[in-house]
Structure formats: C-alpha cells, structure tokens
Protein backbone atom coordinates (compact mmCIF):
# COMPACT_ATOMS: atom_id res chain seq x y z
CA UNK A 1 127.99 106.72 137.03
CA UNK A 2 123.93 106.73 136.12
CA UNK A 3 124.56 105.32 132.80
CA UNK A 4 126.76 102.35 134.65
CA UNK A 5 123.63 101.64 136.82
CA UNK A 6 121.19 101.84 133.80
CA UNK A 7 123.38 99.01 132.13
CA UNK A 8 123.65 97.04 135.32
CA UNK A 9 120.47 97.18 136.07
CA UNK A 10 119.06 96.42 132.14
CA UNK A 11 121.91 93.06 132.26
CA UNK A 12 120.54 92.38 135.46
CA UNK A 13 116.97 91.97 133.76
CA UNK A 14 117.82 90.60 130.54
CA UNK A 15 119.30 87.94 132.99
CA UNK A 16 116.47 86.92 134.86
CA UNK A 17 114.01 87.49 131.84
CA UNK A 18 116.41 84.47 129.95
CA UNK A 19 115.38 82.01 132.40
CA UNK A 20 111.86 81.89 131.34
CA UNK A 21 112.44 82.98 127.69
CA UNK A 22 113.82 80.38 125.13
CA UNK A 23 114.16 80.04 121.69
CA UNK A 24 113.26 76.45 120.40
CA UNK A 25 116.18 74.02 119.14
CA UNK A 26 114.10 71.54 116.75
CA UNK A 27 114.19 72.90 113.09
CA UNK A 28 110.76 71.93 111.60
CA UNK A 29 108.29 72.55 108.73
CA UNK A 30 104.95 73.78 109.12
CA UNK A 31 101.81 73.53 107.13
CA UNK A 32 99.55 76.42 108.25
CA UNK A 33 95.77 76.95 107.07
CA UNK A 34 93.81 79.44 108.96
CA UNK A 35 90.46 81.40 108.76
CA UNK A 36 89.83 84.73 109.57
CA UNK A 37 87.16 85.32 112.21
CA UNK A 38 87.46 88.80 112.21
CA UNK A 39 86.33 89.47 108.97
CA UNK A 40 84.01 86.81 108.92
CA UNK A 41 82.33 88.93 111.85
CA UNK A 42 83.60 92.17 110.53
CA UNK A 43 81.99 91.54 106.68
CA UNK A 44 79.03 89.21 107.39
CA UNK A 45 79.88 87.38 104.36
CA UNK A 46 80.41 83.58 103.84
CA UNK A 47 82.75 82.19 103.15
CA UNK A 48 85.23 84.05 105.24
CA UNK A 49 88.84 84.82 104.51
CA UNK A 50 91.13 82.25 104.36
CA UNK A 51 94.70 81.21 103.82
CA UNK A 52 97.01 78.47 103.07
CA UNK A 53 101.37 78.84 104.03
CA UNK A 54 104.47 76.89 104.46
CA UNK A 55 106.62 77.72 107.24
CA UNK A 56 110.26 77.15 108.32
CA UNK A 57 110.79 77.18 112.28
CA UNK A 58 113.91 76.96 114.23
CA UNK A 59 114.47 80.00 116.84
CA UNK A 60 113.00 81.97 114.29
CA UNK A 61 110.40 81.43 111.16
CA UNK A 62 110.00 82.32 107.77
CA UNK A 63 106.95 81.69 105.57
CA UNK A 64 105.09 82.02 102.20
CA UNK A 65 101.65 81.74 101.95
CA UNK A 66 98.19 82.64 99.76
CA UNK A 67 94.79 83.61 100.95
CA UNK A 68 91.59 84.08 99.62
CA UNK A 69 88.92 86.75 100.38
CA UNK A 70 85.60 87.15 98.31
CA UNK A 71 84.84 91.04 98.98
CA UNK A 72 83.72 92.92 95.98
CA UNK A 73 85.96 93.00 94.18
CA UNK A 74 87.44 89.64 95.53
CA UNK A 75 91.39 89.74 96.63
CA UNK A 76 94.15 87.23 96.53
CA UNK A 77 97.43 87.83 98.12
CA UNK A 78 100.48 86.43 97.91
CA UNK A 79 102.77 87.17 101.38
CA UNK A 80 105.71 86.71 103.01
CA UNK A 81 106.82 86.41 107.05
CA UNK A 82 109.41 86.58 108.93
CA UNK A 83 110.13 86.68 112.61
CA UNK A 84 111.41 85.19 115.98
CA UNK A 85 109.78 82.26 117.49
CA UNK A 86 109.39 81.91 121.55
CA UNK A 87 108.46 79.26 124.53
CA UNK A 88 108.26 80.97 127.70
CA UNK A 89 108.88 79.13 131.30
CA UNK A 90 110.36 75.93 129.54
CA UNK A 91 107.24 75.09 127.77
CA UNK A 92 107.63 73.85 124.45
CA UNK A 93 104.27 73.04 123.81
CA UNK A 94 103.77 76.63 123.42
CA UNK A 95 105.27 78.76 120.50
CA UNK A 96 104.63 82.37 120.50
CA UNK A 97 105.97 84.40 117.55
CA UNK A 98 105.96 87.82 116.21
CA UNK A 99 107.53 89.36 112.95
CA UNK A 100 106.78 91.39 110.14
CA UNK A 101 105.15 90.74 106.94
CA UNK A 102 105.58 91.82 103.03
CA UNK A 103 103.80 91.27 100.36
CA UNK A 104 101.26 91.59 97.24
CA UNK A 105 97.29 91.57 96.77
CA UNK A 106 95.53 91.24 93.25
CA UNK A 107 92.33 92.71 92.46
CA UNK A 108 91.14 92.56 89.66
CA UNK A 109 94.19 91.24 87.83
CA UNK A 110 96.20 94.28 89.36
CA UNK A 111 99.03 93.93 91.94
CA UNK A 112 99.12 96.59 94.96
CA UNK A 113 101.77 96.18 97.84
CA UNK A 114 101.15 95.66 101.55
CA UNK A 115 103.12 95.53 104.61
CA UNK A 116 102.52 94.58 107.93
CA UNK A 117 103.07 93.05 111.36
CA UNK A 118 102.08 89.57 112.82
CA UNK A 119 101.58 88.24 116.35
CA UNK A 120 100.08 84.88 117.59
CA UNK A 121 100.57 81.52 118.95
CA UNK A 122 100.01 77.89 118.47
CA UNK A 123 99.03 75.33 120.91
CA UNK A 124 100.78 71.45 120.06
CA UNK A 125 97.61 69.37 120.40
CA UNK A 126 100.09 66.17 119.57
CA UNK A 127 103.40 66.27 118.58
CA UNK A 128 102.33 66.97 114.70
CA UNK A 129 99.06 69.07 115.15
CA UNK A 130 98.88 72.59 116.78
CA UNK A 131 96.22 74.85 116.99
CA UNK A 132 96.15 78.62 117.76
CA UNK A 133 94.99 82.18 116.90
CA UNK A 134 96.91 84.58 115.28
CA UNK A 135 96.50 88.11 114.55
CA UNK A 136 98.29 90.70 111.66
CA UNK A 137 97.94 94.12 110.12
CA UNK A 138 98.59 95.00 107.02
CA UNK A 139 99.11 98.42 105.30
CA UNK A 140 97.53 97.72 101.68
CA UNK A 141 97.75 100.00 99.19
CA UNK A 142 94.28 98.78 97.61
CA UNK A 143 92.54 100.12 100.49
CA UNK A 144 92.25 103.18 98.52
CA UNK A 145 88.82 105.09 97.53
CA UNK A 146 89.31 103.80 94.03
CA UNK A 147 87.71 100.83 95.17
CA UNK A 148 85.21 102.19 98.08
CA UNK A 149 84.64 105.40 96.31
CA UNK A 150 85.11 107.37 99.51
CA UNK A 151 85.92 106.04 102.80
CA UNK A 152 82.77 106.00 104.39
CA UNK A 153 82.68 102.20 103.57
CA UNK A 154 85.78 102.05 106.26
CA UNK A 155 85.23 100.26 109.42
CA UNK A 156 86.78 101.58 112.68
CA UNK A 157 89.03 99.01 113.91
CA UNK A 158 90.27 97.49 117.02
CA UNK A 159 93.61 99.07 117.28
CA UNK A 160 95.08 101.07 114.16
CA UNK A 161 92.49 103.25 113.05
CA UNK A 162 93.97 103.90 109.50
CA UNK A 163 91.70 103.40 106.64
CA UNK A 164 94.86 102.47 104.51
CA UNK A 165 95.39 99.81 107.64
CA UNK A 166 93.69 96.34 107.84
CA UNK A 167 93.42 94.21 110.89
CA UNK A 168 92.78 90.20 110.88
CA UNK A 169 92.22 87.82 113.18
CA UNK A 170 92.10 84.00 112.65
CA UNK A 171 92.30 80.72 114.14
CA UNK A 172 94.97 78.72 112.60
CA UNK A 173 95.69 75.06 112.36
CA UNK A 174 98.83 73.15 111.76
CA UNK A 175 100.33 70.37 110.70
CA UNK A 176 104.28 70.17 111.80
CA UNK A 177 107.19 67.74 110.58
CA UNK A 178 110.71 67.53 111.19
CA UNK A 179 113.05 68.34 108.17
CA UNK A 180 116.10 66.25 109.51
CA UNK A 181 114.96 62.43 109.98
CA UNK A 182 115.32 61.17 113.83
CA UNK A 183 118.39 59.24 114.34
CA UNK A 184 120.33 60.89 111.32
CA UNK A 185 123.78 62.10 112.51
CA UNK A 186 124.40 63.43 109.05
CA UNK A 187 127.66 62.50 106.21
CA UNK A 188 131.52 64.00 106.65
CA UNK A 189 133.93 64.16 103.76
C-alpha cells in the first residue's frame, strides 16, 4: 500500500512539474564562442581561456568544440557534449541545459583525458543571437604534480575541491540557425 502512494504521489508531481517544463521542438545549429571568467579571475593572466563549438539542438544537444588556455605549459582541448535542453513556464526565449562532457587536452604535444559535467543557459537576444553563462567541471588527468610539481600550486575551488577537478565559468555567445529551411515540407518517394 506505501509503495502505491509513493508512485501516486511521484505521477502526481511529474504531472504538475510537465506543465512548466518543456523540451523545445525547433531543431537548430549553434555557433558557440565563450570566455572563461573564472579563470581569467582565478589565473590573473591575459588573455583568458577561451573556446570555439558547434552545437546541434532539438530537445536535447550535442556538441564539439576547441579551446584555448595559455597557462604554463599552455593547453588545448578538444571536447565533446551531450545533454538535454529545457524552457521552463512556456518560455522559449530561455534554454537551460545540462549534460555531461568527454574529452582530450594536449600539453605539450601529449594527449591526457578529461571528463566532466556542464550546466548553463542562454538568453535569445534576437531570434539568431543568444547570450548566457555557462559553467562545467572537468576531471583532467593533466592536473597531475608532473606539471605543478606538488599540489601546493592547487587552488581551492568553488564547489569540488579535487585537485584532479577543474571548475570554469564563462559567458558565452551565440549565433543560432535553423537546419531545415522555413516553408520546406520535405520530398516523398
């Protein structure tokens, strides 16, 4: 009897939670370039890290993207992300997303894995441009003392205090376009 009350009560929920959650119907492209603010604050150095991806959105999103950092030694990464996309109270001009990430940093001409987590959202200034903030961690597996020496070049961070774990925040900027033309109803054979 409990456990029929627990599900009645959880459908119940998921119900009335439905009405203000929605998944977006448009299937669009997105060009994304961001900078990171907190390690521009974080590592006093200029310039900050920065990023370039391409992004496919629907109800969900999956991108690829690059970015830049000029630490010593300097980093490039190439990553991938994947997750669900979300407008909340019927607002489309709105999309929040969350998802995971995977991917791989070289320094100095060496790859070295990382995993992670991103959250964020974007603001549609028009119906092509968005702005918004994101942030991400990522587990990197060049955080290790072969490059510090020993960890007491590790910051303590905002949330995960890991010294294997990195934490970024940036503002991002966007330019979207649709991938199916307006008006196209599409070919039958």
């Amino acid at each position: 009897m409990k456990k029929t009350i627990l599900i009645i009560i959880l459908a119940i929920g998921f119900t009335a939670n439905a009405q203000w959650i929605s998944l977006p119907e448009e299937e669009s492209f997105q060009f994304t370039t961001w900078i990171d603010v907190v390690s521009a604050i974080n590592e006093e150095i200029t310039p900050p890290h920065t990023g370039i991806e391409i992004t496919y959105m629907g109800g969900g999103f999956v991108s690829l993207g690059i970015s830049y950092f000029d630490l010593t030694p300097a980093y490039f990464d190439i990553t991938g992300s994947g997750g669900i996309n979300l407008n909340l109270f019927n607002f489309d001009r709105v999309r929040y997303y969350a998802g995971g990430r995977i991917g791989v940093e070289f320094r100095e001409s060496n790859p070295y894995p990382l995993v992670g987590a991103v959250l964020g959202f974007d603001w549609k200034a028009t119906d092509n441009f968005s702005i918004g903030l994101r942030g991400w961690f990522d587990y990197r597996s060049s955080q290790d003392n072969q490059f510090y020496g020993d960890d007491s070049a590790y910051q303590s961070v905002l949330i995960i205090d890991n010294p294997m774990t990195q934490e970024n925040g940036a503002i991002v900027l966007n330019y979207t376009w649709d991938w199916k033309k307006k008006g196209s109803k599409g070919t039958t054979r």
